[in-house]
C-alpha atoms as a PDB file:
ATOM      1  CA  UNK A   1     152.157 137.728 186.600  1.00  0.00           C
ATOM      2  CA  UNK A   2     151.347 139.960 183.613  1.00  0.00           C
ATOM      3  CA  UNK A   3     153.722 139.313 180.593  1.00  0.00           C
ATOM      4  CA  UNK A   4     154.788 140.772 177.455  1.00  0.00           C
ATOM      5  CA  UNK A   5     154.464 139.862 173.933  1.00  0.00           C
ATOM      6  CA  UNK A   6     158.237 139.912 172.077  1.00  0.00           C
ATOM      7  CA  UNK A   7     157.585 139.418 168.019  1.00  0.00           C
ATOM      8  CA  UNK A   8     160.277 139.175 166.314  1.00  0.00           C
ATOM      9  CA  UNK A   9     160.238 139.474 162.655  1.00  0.00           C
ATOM     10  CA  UNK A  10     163.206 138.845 160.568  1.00  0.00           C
ATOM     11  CA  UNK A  11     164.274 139.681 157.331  1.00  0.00           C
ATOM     12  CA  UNK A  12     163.825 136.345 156.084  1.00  0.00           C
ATOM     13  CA  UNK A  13     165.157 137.126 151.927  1.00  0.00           C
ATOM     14  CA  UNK A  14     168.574 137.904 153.595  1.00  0.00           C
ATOM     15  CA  UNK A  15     169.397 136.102 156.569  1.00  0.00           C
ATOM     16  CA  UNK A  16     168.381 132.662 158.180  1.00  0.00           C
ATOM     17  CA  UNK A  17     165.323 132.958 160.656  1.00  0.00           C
ATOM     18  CA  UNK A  18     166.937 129.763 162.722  1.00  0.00           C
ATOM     19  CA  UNK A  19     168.766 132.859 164.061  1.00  0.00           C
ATOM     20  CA  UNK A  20     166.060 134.619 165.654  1.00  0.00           C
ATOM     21  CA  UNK A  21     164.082 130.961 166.794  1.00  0.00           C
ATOM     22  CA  UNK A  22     167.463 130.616 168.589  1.00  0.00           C
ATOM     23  CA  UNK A  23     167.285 133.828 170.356  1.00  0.00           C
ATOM     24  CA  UNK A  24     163.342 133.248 170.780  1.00  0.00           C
ATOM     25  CA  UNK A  25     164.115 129.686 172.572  1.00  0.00           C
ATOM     26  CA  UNK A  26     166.680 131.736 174.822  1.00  0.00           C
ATOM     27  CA  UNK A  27     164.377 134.097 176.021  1.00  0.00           C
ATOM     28  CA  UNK A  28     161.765 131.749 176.450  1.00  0.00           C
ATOM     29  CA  UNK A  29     164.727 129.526 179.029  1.00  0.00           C
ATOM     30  CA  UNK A  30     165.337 133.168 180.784  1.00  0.00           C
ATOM     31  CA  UNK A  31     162.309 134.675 181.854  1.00  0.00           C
ATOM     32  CA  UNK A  32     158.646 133.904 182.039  1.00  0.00           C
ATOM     33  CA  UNK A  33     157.248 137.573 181.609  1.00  0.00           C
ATOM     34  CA  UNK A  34     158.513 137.930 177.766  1.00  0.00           C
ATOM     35  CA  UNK A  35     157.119 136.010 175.434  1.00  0.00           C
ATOM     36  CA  UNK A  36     159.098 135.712 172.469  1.00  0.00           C
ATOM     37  CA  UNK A  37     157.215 134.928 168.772  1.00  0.00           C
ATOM     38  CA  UNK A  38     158.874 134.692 165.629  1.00  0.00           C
ATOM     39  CA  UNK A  39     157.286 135.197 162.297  1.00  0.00           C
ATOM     40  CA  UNK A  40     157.807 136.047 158.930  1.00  0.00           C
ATOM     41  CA  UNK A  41     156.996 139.395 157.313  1.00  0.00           C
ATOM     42  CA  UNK A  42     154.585 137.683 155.032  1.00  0.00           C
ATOM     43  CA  UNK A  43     152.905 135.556 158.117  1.00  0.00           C
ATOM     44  CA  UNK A  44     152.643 138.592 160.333  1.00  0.00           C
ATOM     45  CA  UNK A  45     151.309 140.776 157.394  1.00  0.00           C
ATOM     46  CA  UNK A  46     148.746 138.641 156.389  1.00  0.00           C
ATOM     47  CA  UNK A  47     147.574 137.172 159.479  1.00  0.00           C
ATOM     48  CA  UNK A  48     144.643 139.808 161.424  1.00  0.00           C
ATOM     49  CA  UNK A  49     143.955 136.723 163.639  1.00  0.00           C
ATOM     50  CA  UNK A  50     147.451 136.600 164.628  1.00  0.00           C
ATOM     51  CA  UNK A  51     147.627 140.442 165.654  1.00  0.00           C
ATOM     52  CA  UNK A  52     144.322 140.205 167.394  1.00  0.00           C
ATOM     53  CA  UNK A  53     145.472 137.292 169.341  1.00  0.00           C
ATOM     54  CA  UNK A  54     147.939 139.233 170.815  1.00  0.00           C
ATOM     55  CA  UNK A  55     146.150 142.552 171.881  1.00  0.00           C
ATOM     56  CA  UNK A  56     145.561 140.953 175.365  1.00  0.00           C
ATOM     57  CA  UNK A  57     149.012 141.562 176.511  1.00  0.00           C
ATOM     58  CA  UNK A  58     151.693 144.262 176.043  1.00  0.00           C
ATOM     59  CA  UNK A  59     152.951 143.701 172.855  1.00  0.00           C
ATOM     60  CA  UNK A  60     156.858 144.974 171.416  1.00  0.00           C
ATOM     61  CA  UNK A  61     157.154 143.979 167.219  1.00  0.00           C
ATOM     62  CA  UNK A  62     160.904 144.284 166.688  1.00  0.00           C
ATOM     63  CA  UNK A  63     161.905 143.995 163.097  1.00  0.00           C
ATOM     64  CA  UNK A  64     165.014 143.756 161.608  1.00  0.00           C
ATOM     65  CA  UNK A  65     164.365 146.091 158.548  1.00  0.00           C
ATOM     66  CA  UNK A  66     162.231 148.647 157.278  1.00  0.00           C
ATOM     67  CA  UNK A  67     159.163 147.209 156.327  1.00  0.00           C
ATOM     68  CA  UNK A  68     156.755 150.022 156.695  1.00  0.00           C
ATOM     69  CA  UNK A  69     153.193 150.313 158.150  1.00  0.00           C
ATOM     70  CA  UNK A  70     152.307 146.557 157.143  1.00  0.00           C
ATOM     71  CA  UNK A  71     153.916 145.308 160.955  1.00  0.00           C
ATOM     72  CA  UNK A  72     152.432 147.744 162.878  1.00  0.00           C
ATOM     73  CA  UNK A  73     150.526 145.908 165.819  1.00  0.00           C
ATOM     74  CA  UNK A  74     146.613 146.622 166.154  1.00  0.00           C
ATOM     75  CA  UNK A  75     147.645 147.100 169.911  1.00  0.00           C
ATOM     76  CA  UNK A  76     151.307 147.765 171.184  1.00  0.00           C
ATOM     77  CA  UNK A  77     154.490 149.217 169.773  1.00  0.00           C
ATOM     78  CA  UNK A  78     156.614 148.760 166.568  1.00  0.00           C
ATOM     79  CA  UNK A  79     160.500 149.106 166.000  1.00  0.00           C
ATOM     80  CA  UNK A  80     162.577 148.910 162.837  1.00  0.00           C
ATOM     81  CA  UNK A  81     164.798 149.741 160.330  1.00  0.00           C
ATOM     82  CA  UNK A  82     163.820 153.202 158.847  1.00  0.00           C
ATOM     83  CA  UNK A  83     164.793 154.101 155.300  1.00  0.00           C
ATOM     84  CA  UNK A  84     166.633 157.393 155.715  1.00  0.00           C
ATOM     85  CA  UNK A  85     169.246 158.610 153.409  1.00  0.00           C
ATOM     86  CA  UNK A  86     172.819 159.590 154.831  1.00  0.00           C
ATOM     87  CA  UNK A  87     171.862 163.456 155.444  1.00  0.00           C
ATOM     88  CA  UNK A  88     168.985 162.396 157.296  1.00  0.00           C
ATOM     89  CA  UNK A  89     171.000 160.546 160.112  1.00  0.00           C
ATOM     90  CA  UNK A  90     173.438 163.257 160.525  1.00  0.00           C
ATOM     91  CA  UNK A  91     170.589 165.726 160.675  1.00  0.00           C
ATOM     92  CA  UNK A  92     169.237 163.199 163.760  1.00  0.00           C
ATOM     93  CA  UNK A  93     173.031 162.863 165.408  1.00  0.00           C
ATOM     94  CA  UNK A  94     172.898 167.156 165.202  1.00  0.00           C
ATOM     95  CA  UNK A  95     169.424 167.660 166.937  1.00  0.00           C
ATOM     96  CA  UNK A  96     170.450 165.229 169.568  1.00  0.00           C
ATOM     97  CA  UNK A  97     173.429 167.266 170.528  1.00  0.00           C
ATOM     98  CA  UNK A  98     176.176 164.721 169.025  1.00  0.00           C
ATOM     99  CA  UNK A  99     179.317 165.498 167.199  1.00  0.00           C
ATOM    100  CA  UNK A 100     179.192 164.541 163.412  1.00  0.00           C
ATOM    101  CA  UNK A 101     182.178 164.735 161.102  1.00  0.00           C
ATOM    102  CA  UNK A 102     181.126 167.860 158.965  1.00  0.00           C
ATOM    103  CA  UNK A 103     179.243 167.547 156.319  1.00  0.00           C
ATOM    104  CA  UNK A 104     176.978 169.284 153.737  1.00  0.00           C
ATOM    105  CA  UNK A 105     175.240 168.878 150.710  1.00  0.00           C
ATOM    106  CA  UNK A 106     176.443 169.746 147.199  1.00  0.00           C
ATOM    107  CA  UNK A 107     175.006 172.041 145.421  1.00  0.00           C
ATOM    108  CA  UNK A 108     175.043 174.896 142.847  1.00  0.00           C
ATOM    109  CA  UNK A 109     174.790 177.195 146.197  1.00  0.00           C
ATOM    110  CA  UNK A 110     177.196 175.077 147.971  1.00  0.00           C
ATOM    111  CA  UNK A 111     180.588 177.398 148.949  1.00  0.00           C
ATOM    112  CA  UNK A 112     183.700 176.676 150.583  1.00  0.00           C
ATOM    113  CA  UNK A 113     183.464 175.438 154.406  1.00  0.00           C
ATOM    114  CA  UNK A 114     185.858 176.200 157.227  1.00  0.00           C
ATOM    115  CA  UNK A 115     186.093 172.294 157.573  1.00  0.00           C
ATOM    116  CA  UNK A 116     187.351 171.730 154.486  1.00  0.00           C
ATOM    117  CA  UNK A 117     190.814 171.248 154.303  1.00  0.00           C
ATOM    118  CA  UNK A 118     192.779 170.194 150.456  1.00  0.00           C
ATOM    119  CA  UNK A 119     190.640 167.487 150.016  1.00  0.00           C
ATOM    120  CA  UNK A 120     187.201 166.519 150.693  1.00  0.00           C
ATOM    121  CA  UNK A 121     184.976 163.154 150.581  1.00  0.00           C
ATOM    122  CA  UNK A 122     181.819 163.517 147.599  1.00  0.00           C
ATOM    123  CA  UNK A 123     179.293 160.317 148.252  1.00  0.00           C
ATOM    124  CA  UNK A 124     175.525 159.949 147.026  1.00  0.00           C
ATOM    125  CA  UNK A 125     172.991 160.572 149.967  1.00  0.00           C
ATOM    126  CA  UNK A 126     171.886 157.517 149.482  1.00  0.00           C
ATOM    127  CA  UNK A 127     174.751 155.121 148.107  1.00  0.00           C
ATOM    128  CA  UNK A 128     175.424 152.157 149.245  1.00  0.00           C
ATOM    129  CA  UNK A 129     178.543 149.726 150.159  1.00  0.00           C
ATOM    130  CA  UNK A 130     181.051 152.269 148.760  1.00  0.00           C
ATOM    131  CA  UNK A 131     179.438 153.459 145.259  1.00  0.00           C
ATOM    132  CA  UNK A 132     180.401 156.577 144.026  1.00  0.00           C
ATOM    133  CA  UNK A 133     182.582 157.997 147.079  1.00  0.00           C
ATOM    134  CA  UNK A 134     185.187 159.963 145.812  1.00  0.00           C
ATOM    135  CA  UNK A 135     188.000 162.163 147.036  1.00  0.00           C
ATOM    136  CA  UNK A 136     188.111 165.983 145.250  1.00  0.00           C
ATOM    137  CA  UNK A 137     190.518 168.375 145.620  1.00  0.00           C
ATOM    138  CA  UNK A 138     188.728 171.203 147.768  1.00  0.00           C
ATOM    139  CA  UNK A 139     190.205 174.058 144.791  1.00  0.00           C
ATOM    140  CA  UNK A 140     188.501 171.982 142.264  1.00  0.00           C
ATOM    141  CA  UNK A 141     185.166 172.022 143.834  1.00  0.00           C
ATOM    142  CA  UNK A 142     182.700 172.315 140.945  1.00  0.00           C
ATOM    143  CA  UNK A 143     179.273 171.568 141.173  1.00  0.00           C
ATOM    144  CA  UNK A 144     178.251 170.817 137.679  1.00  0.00           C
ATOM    145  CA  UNK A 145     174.565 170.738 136.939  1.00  0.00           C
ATOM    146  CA  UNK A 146     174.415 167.907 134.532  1.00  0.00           C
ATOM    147  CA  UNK A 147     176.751 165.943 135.563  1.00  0.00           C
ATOM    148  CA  UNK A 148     176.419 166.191 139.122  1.00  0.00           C
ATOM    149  CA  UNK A 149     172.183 166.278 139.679  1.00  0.00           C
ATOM    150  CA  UNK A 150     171.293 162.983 138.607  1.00  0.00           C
ATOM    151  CA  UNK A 151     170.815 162.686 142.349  1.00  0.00           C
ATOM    152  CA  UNK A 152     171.496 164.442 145.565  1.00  0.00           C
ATOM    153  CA  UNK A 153     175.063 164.654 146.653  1.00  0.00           C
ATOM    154  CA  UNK A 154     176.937 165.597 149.994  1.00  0.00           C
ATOM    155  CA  UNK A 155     180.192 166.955 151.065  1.00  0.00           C
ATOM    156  CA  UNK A 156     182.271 165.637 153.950  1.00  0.00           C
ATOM    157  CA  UNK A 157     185.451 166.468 156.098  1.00  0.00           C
ATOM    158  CA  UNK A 158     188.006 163.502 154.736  1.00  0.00           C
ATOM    159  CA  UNK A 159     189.561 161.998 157.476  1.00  0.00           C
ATOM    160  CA  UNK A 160     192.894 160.199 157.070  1.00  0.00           C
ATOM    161  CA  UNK A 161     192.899 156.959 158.753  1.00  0.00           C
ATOM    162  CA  UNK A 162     196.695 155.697 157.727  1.00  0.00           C
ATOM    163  CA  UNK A 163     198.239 154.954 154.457  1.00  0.00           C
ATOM    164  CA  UNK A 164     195.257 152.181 153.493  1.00  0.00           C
ATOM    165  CA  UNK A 165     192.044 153.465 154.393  1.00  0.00           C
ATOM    166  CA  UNK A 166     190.183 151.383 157.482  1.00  0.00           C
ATOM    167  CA  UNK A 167     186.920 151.405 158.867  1.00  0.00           C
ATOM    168  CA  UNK A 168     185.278 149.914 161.635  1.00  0.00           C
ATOM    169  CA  UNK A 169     181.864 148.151 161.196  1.00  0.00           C
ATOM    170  CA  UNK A 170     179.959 148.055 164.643  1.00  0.00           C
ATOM    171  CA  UNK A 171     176.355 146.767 164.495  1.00  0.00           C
ATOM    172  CA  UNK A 172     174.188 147.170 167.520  1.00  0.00           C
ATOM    173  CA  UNK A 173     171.083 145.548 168.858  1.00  0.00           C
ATOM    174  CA  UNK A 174     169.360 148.519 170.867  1.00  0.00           C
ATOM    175  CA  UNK A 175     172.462 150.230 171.110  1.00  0.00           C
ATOM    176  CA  UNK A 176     174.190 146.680 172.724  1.00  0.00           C
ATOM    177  CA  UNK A 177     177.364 146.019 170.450  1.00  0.00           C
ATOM    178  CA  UNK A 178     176.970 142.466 168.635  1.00  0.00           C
ATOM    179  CA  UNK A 179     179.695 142.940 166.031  1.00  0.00           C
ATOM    180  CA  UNK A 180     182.346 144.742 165.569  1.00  0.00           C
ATOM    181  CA  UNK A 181     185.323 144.167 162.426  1.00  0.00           C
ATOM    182  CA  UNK A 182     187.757 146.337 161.074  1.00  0.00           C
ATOM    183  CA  UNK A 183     187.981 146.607 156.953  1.00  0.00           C
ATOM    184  CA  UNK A 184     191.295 147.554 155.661  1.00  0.00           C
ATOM    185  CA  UNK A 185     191.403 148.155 151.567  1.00  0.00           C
ATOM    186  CA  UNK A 186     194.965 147.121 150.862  1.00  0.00           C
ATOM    187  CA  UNK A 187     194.638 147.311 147.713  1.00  0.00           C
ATOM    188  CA  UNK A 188     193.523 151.271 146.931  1.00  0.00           C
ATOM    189  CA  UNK A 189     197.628 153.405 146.309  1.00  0.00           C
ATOM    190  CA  UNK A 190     199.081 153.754 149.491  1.00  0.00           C
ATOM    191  CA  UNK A 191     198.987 157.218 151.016  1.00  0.00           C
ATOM    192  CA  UNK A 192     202.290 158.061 153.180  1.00  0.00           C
ATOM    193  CA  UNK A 193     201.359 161.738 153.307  1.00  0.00           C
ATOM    194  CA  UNK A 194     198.034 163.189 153.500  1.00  0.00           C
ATOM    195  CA  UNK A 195     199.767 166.724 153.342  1.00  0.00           C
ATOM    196  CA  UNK A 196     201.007 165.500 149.829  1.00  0.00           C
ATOM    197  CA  UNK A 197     197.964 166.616 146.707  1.00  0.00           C
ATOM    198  CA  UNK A 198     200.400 164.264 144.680  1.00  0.00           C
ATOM    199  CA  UNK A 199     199.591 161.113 146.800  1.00  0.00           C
ATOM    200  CA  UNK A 200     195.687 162.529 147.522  1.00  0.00           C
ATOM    201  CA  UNK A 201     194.797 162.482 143.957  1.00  0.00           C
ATOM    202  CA  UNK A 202     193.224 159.723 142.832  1.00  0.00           C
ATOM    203  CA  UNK A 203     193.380 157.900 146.133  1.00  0.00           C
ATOM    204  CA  UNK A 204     190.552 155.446 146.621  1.00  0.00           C
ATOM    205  CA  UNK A 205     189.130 156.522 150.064  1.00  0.00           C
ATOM    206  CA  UNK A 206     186.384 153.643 150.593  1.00  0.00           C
ATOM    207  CA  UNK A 207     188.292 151.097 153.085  1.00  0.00           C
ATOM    208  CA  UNK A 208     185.193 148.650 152.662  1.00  0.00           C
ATOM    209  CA  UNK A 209     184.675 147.733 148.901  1.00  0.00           C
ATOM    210  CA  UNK A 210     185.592 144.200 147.093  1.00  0.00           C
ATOM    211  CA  UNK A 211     188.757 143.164 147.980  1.00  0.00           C
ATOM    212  CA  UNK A 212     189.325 144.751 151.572  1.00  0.00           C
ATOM    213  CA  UNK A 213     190.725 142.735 154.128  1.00  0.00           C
ATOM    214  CA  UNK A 214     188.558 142.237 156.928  1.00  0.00           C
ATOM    215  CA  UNK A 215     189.462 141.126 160.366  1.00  0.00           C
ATOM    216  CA  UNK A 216     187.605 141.268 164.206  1.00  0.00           C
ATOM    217  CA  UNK A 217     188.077 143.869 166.597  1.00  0.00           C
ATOM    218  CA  UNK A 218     187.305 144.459 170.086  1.00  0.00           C
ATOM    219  CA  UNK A 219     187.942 148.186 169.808  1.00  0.00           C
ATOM    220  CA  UNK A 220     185.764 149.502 173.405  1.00  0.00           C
ATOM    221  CA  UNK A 221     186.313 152.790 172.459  1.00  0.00           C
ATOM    222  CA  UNK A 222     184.685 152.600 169.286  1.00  0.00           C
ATOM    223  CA  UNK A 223     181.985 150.573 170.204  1.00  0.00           C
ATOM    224  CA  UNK A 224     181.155 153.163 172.909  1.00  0.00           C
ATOM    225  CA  UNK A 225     180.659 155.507 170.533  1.00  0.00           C
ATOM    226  CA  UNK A 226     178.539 153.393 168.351  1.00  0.00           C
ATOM    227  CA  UNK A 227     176.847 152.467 171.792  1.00  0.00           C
ATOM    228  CA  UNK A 228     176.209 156.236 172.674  1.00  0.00           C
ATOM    229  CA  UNK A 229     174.896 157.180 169.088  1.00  0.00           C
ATOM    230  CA  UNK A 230     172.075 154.063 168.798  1.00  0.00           C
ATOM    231  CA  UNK A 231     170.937 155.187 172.042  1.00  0.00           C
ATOM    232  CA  UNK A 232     170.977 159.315 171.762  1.00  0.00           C
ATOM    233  CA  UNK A 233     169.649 159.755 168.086  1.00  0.00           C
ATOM    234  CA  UNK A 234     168.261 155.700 167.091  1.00  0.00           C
ATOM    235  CA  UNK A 235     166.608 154.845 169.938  1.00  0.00           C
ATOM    236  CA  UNK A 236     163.535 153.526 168.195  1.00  0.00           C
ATOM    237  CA  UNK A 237     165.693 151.559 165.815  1.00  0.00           C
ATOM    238  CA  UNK A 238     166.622 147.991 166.784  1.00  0.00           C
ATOM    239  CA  UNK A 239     169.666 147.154 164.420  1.00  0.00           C
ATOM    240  CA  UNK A 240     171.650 149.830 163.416  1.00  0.00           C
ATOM    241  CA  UNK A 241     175.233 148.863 161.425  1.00  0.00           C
ATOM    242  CA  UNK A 242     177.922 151.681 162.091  1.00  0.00           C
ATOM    243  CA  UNK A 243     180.654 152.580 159.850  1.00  0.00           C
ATOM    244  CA  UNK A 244     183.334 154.821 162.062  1.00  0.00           C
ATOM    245  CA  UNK A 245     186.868 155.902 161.396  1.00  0.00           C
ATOM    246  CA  UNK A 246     189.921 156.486 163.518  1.00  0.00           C
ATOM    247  CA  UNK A 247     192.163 159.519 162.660  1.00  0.00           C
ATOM    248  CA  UNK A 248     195.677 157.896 161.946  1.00  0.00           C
ATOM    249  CA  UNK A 249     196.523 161.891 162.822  1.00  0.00           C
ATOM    250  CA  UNK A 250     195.126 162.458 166.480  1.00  0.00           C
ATOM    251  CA  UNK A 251     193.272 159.319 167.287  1.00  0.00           C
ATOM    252  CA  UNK A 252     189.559 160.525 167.231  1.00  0.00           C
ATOM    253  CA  UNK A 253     186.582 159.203 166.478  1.00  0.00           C
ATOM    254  CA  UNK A 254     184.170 160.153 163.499  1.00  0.00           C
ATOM    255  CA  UNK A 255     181.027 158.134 162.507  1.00  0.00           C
ATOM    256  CA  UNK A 256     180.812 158.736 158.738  1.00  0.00           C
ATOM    257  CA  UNK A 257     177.883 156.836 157.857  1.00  0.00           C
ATOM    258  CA  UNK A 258     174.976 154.944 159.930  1.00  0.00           C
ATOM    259  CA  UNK A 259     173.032 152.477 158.522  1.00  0.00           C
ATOM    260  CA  UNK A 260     169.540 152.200 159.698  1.00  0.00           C
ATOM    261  CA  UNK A 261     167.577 150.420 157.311  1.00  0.00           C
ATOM    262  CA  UNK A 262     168.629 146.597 157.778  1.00  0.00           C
ATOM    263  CA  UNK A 263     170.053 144.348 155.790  1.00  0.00           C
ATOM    264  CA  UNK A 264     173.203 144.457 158.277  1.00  0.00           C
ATOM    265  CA  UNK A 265     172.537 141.154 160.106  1.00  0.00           C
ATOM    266  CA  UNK A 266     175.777 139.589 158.546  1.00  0.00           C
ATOM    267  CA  UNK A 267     175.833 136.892 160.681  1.00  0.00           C
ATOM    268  CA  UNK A 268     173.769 134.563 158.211  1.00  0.00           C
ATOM    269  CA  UNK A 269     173.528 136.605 154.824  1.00  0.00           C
ATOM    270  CA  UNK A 270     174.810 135.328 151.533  1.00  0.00           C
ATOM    271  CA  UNK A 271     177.377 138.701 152.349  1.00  0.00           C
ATOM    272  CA  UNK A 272     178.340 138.172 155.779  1.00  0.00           C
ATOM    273  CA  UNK A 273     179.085 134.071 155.192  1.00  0.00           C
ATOM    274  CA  UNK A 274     181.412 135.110 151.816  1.00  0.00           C
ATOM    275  CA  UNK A 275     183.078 137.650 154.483  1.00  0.00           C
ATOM    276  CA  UNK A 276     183.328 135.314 157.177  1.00  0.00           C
ATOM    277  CA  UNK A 277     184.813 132.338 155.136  1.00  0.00           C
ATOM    278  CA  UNK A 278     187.506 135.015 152.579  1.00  0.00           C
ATOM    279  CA  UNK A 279     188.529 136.201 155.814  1.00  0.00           C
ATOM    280  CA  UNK A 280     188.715 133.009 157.599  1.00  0.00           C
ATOM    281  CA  UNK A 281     186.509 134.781 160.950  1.00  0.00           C
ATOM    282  CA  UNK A 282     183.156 134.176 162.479  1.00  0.00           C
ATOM    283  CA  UNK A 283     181.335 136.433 163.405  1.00  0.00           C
ATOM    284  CA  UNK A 284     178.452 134.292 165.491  1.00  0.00           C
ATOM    285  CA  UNK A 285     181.087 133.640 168.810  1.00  0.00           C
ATOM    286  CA  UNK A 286     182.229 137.223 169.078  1.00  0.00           C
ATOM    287  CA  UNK A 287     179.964 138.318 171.698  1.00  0.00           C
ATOM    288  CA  UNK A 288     178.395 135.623 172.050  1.00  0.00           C
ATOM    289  CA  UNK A 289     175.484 137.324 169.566  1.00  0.00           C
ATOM    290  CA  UNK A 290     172.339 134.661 170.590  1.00  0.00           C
ATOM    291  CA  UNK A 291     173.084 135.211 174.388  1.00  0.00           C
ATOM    292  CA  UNK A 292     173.496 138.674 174.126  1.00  0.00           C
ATOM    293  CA  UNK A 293     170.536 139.749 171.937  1.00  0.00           C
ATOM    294  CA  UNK A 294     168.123 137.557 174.245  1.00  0.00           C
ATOM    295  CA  UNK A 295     169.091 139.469 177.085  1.00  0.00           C
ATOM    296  CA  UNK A 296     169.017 143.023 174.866  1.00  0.00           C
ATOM    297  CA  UNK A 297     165.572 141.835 173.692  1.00  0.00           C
ATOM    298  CA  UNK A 298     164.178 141.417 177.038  1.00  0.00           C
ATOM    299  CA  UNK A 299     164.963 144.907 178.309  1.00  0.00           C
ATOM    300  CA  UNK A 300     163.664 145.938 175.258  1.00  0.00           C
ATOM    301  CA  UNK A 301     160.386 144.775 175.435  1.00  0.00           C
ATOM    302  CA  UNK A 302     160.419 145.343 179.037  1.00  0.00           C
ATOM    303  CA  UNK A 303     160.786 148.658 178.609  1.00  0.00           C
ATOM    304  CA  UNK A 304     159.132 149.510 175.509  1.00  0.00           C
ATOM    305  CA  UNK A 305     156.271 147.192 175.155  1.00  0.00           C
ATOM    306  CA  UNK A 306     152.403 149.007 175.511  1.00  0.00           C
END
């Protein structure tokens, strides 16, 4: 029987490769037409030997961050994390015929949307955990050159998601669900009534910064959605972390932000562990995460590996 060459390669500077030799020893229990390998970005980078040794067999490189052209197999094919700023994935979710929470970027040109109700969300198109997100009253809407172009900006719809802001965190493996918590910032003003400009103004809108109170959920309709996104508009990206929001006014479902570079593999990271033990969760026993990306893995490279 013909089998297929798995490599995985970790992102080894943020979370613990014994991870991914678990998941490798799995695979290698499950099946004998995968066959997993596990390397370092430096080892697989440096190593023509090691990529030659492989072009005899189908061959799927599955990385769990960007790490550019450097991976790429002489023979077979590569996933992982791409470096694409926030406009970018809602520009991917549009074309493949998904509903995005309404957006735009901000700009002298930029005029007054149907979408926008009192108050909209301002964020950097490429910020990160939280910086810079702001709430603006939508009659105050200035763009102001200097102050506002030290780099590109967007616009969204502000959806109220109760009097604390929450978000849900869902990260995926090929679209499979591995994790999935809910972040609740207690601490931003409380907002009773999003009709209210008093109680708007000023309110801190990110439900995910220092301080929040995390907790796990098993939330099936949101991970559905996560589920359905990965596999619609990311489908050549492995990990993807999701950042979705409930409205606390008619229950739907908006994914404000996906995350498709990496670094989201909390289960390990210096992040994830301070979560895990502030919180008093783990995160490794949710859904079984070893178990489950073995078996994710294999379809994967089943499917994808040339």
């Amino acid at each position: 029987m013909t089998h297929k060459n798995l490599v995985l390669i970790p992102d080894i500077e943020h979370h613990d490769i014994g991870d991914f030799i678990a998941i490798a020893e799995l695979i290698r229990d499950k099946t004998n037409d995968v066959i997993p390998y596990v390397f370092s970005h430096k080892e697989w980078r440096k190593s023509y030997f090691l990529k030659l040794r492989l072009t005899t067999h189908p061959t799927l490189v599955v990385a769990m961050r960007a790490f550019g052209k450097s991976i790429h197999p002489i023979k077979g094919c590569c996933h992982q994390g791409l470096d694409l700023s926030k406009s970018e994935t809602y520009s991917r979710m549009e074309s493949a015929g998904l509903t995005v929470t309404p957006w735009c970027n901000w700009n002298r040109d930029t005029h007054t949307k149907s979408w926008m109700d009192n108050f909209v969300i301002s964020k950097p198109d490429r910020g990160a955990r939280g910086r810079s997100v702001k709430i603006r009253a939508t009659s105050k809407l200035r763009f102001d050159a200097e102050k506002h172009s030290i780099e590109p900006l967007i616009l969204q719809k502000f959806i109220y998601t109760g009097a604390f802001p929450v978000v849900h965190r869902v990260l995926t493996l090929y679209g499979e669900p591995l994790m999935h918590f809910r972040s609740e910032n207690i601490q931003a003003a409380p907002c009773l009534d999003p009709s209210s400009k008093h109680q708007l103004a000023g309110h801190n809108p990110v439900a995910s910064n220092h301080g929040a109170t995390l907790s796990l959920s098993n939330d099936r309709e949101i991970e559905a959605l996560a589920t359905n996104v990965a596999k619609l508009a990311f489908s050549d990206i492995p990990l993807l972390g999701f950042d979705i929001l409930r409205s606390a006014i008619d229950g739907s479902l908006h994914v404000c932000e996906v995350n498709p570079y990496g670094q989201t593999w909390h289960f390990s990271s210096m992040l994830g562990k301070s979560i895990q033990t502030s919180n008093n969760i783990e995160f490794y026993s949710q859904k079984n995460v070893f178990e489950t990306s073995a078996n994710r893995l294999i379809n994967a490279c089943r499917e994808h590996a040339k």
